[in-house]
Protein backbone atom coordinates (compact mmCIF):
# COMPACT_ATOMS: atom_id res chain seq x y z
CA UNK A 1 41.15 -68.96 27.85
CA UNK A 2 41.37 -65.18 27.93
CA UNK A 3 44.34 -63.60 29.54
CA UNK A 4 43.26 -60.14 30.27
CA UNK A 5 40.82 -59.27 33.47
CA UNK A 6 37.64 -57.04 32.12
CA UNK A 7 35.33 -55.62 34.70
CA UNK A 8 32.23 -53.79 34.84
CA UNK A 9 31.61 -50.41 35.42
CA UNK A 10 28.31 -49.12 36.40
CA UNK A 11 27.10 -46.44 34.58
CA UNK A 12 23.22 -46.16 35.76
CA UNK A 13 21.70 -47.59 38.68
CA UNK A 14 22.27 -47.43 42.79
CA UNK A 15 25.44 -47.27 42.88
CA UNK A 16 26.74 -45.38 39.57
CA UNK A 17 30.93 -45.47 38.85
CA UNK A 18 31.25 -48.81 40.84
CA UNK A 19 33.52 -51.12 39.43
CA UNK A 20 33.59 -55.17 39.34
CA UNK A 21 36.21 -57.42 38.62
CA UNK A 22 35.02 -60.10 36.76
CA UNK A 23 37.05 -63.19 38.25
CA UNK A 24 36.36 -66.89 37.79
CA UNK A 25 34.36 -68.65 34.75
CA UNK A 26 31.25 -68.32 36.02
CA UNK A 27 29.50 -64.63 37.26
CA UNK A 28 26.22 -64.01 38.17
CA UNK A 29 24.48 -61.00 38.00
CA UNK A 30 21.37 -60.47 40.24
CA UNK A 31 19.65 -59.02 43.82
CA UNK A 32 19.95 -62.19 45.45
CA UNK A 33 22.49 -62.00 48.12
CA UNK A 34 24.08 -65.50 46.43
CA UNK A 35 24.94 -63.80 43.32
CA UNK A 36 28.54 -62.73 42.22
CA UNK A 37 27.71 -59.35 41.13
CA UNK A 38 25.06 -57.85 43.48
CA UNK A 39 23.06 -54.98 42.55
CA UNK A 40 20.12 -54.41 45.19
CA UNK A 41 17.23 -52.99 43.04
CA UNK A 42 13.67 -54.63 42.17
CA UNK A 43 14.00 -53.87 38.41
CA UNK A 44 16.81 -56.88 38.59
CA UNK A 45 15.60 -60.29 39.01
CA UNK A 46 17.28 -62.56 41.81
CA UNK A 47 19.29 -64.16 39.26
CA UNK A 48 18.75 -61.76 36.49
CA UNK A 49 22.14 -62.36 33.70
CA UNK A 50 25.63 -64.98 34.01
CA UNK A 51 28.90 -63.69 32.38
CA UNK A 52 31.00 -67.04 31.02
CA UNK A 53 34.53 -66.91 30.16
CA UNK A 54 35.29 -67.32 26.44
CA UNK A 55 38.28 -67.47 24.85
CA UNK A 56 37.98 -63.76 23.99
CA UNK A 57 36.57 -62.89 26.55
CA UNK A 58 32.86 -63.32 28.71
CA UNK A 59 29.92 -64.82 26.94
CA UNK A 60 26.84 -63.04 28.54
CA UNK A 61 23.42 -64.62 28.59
CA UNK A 62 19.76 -63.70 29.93
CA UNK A 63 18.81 -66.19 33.23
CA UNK A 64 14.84 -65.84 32.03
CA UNK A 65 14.99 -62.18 33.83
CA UNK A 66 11.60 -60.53 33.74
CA UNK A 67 12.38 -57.21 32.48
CA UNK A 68 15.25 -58.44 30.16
CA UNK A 69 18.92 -58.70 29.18
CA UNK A 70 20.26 -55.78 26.50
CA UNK A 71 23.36 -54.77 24.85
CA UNK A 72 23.94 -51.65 22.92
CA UNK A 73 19.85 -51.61 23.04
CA UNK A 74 19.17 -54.85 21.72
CA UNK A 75 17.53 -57.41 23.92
CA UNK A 76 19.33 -60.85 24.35
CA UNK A 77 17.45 -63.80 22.60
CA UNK A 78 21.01 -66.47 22.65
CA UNK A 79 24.45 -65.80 24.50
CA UNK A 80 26.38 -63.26 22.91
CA UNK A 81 29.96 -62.18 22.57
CA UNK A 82 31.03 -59.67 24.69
CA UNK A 83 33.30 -56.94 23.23
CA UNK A 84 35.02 -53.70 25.26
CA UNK A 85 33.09 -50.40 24.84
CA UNK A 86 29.51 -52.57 24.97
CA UNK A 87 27.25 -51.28 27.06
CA UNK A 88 25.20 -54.22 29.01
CA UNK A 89 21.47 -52.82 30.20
CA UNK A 90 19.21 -55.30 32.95
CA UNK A 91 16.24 -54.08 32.62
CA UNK A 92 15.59 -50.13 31.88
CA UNK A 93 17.29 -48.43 35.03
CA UNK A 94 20.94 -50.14 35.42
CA UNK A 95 23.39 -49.63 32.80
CA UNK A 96 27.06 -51.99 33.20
CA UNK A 97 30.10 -50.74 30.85
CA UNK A 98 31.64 -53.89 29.70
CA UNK A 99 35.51 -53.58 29.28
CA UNK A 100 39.54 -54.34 30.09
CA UNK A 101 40.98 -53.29 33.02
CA UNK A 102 42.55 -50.32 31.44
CA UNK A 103 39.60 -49.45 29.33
CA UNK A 104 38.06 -45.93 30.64
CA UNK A 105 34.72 -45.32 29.14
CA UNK A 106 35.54 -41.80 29.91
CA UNK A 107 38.90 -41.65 28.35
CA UNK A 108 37.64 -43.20 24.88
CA UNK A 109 35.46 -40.12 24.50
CA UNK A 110 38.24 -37.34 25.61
CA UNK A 111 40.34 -39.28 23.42
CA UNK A 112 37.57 -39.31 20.39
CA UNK A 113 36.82 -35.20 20.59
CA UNK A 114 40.68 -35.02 21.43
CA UNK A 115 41.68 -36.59 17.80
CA UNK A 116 39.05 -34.78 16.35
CA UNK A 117 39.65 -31.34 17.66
CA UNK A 118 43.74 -32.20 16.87
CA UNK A 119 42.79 -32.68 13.16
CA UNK A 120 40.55 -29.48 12.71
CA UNK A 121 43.79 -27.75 14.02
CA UNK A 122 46.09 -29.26 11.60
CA UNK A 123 43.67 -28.57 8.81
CA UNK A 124 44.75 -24.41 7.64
CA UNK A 125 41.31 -22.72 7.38
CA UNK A 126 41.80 -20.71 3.78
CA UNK A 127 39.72 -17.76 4.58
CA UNK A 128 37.17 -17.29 1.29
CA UNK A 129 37.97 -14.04 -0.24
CA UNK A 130 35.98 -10.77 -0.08
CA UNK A 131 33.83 -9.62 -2.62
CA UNK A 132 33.42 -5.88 -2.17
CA UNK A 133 29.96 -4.62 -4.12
CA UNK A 134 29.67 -0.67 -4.88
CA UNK A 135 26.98 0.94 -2.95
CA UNK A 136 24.49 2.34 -5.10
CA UNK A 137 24.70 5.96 -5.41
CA UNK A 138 22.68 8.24 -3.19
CA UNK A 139 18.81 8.98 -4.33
CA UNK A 140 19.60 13.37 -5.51
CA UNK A 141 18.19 15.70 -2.88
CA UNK A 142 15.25 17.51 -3.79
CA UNK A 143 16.52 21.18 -3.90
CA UNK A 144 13.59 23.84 -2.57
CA UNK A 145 11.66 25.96 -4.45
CA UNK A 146 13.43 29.14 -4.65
CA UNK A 147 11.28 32.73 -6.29
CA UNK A 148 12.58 34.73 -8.38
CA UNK A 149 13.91 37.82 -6.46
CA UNK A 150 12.39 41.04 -7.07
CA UNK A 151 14.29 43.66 -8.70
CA UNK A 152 14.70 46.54 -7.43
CA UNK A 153 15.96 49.92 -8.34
CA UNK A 154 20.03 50.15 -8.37
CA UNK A 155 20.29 46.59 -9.85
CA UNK A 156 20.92 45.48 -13.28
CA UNK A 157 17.99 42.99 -14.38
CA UNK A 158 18.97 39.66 -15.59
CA UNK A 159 17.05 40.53 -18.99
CA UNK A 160 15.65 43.09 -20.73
CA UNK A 161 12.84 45.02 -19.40
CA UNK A 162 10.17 46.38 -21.44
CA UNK A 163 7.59 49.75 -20.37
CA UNK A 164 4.77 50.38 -22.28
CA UNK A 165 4.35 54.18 -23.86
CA UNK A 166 2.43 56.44 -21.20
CA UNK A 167 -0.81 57.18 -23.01
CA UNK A 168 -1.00 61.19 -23.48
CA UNK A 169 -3.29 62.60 -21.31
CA UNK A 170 -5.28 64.55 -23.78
CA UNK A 171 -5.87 61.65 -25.66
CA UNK A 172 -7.14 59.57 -23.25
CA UNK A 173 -9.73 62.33 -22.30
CA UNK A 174 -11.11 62.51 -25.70
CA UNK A 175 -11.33 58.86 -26.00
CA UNK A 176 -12.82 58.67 -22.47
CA UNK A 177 -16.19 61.41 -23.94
CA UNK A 178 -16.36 59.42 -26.93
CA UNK A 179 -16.94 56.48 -25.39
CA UNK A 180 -20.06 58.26 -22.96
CA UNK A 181 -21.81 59.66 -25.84
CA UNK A 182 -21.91 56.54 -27.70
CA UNK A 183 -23.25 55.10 -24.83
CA UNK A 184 -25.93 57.22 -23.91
CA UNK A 185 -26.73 56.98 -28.19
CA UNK A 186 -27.18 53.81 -27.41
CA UNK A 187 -29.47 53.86 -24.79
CA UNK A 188 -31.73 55.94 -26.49
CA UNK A 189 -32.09 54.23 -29.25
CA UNK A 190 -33.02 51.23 -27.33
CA UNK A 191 -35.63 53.14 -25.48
CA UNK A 192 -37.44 54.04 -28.75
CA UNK A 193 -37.64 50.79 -29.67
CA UNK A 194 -39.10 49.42 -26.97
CA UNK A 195 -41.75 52.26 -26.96
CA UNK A 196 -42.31 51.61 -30.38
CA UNK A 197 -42.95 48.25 -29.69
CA UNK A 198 -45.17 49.28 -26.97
CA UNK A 199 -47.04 51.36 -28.76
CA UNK A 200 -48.04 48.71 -31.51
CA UNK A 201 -48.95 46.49 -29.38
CA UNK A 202 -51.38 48.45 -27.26
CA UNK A 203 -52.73 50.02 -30.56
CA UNK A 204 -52.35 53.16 -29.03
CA UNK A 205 -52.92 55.04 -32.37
CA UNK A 206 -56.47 56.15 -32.06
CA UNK A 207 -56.07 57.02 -28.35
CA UNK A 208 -55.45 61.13 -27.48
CA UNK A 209 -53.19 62.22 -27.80
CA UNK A 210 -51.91 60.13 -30.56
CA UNK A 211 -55.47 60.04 -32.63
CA UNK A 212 -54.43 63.70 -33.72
CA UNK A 213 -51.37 62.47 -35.57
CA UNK A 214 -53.26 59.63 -37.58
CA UNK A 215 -55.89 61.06 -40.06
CA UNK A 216 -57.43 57.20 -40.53
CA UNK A 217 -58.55 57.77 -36.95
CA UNK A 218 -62.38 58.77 -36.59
């Protein structure tokens, strides 16, 4: 027969943190007032599970409850082997933490993230190393369109400066008259050819005046 006392502790339903003992060979869990264990809600049955004392421990079975037996989320088909840390469901609103006397639900999870955080603190961290990348260089600044300055008299010019020859006078006078009277050449000459022309065409030779001028005239 097992030595050590186990209880219940009630994680979900009316009354959640209460503790039973489990005492005795024989438990019943239910709402009936009879029962060893009562737990006052209609989702139970009246005489809903029974707890039997093993030689490891409590054997739990279903009664034929009508919203069923579970442990660790299976549903309970034959007795089954209770072990600490199981967590015992009655239907789908009270939850029953199956363990020793000294077994703290609570404490085995402090205890879990306690180890865990203890070994990420042994553990040195080796920090990666830095890669350093050269920025690319700036894009060049446009510089603004600067003119040429002017020069202007009292400064040396950056190159040589060339002046054309000033024309003499005289000369350009003469060139200036020669130019007009080949012009107006011109325009005569133009004007006697069109009247030439003219004149052909209108066969203007037998007409007075111009009749005296052509002897082949009558």
């Amino acid at each position: 027969m097992a030595s050590q006392p186990f209880q219940l502790v009630m994680q979900a339903g009316p009354t959640p943190r209460k503790t039973f003992t489990l005492s005795g060979n024989e438990i019943v869990i239910g709402r009936d007032i009879n029962a060893d264990i009562v737990i006052n809600t209609a989702e139970l049955s009246r005489r809903h599970a029974r707890l039997r004392l093993g030689d490891g421990g409590y054997i739990l079975e279903d009664l034929g409850s009508t919203n069923g037996t579970f442990v660790n989320g299976q549903r309970l088909t034959a007795p089954r082997v209770m072990r600490p840390g199981e967590t015992i469901m009655l239907g789908e609103t009270v939850a029953l933490m199956y363990g020793g006397i000294q077994f703290d639900p609570d404490a085995t999870v402090i205890s879990a993230s306690s180890s865990a955080a203890t070994m990420f603190a042994q553990e040195p961290v080796t920090p990666l190393p830095r890669t350093f990348s050269p920025s690319p260089p700036p894009p060049p600044i446009p510089q603004p369109f600067q003119p040429n300055a002017p020069v202007y008299s009292g400064q040396v010019p950056a190159g040589p400066v060339f002046s054309a020859d000033p024309m003499p006078d005289d000369e350009g006078k003469g060139k200036t008259w020669l130019w007009a009277g080949l012009g107006c050449v011109g325009i005569v000459l133009c004007v006697l050819v069109v009247g030439v022309i003219a004149f052909d065409m209108l066969n203007l030779y037998c007409t007075p005046p111009f009749n005296a001028l052509f002897s082949a005239c009558p």
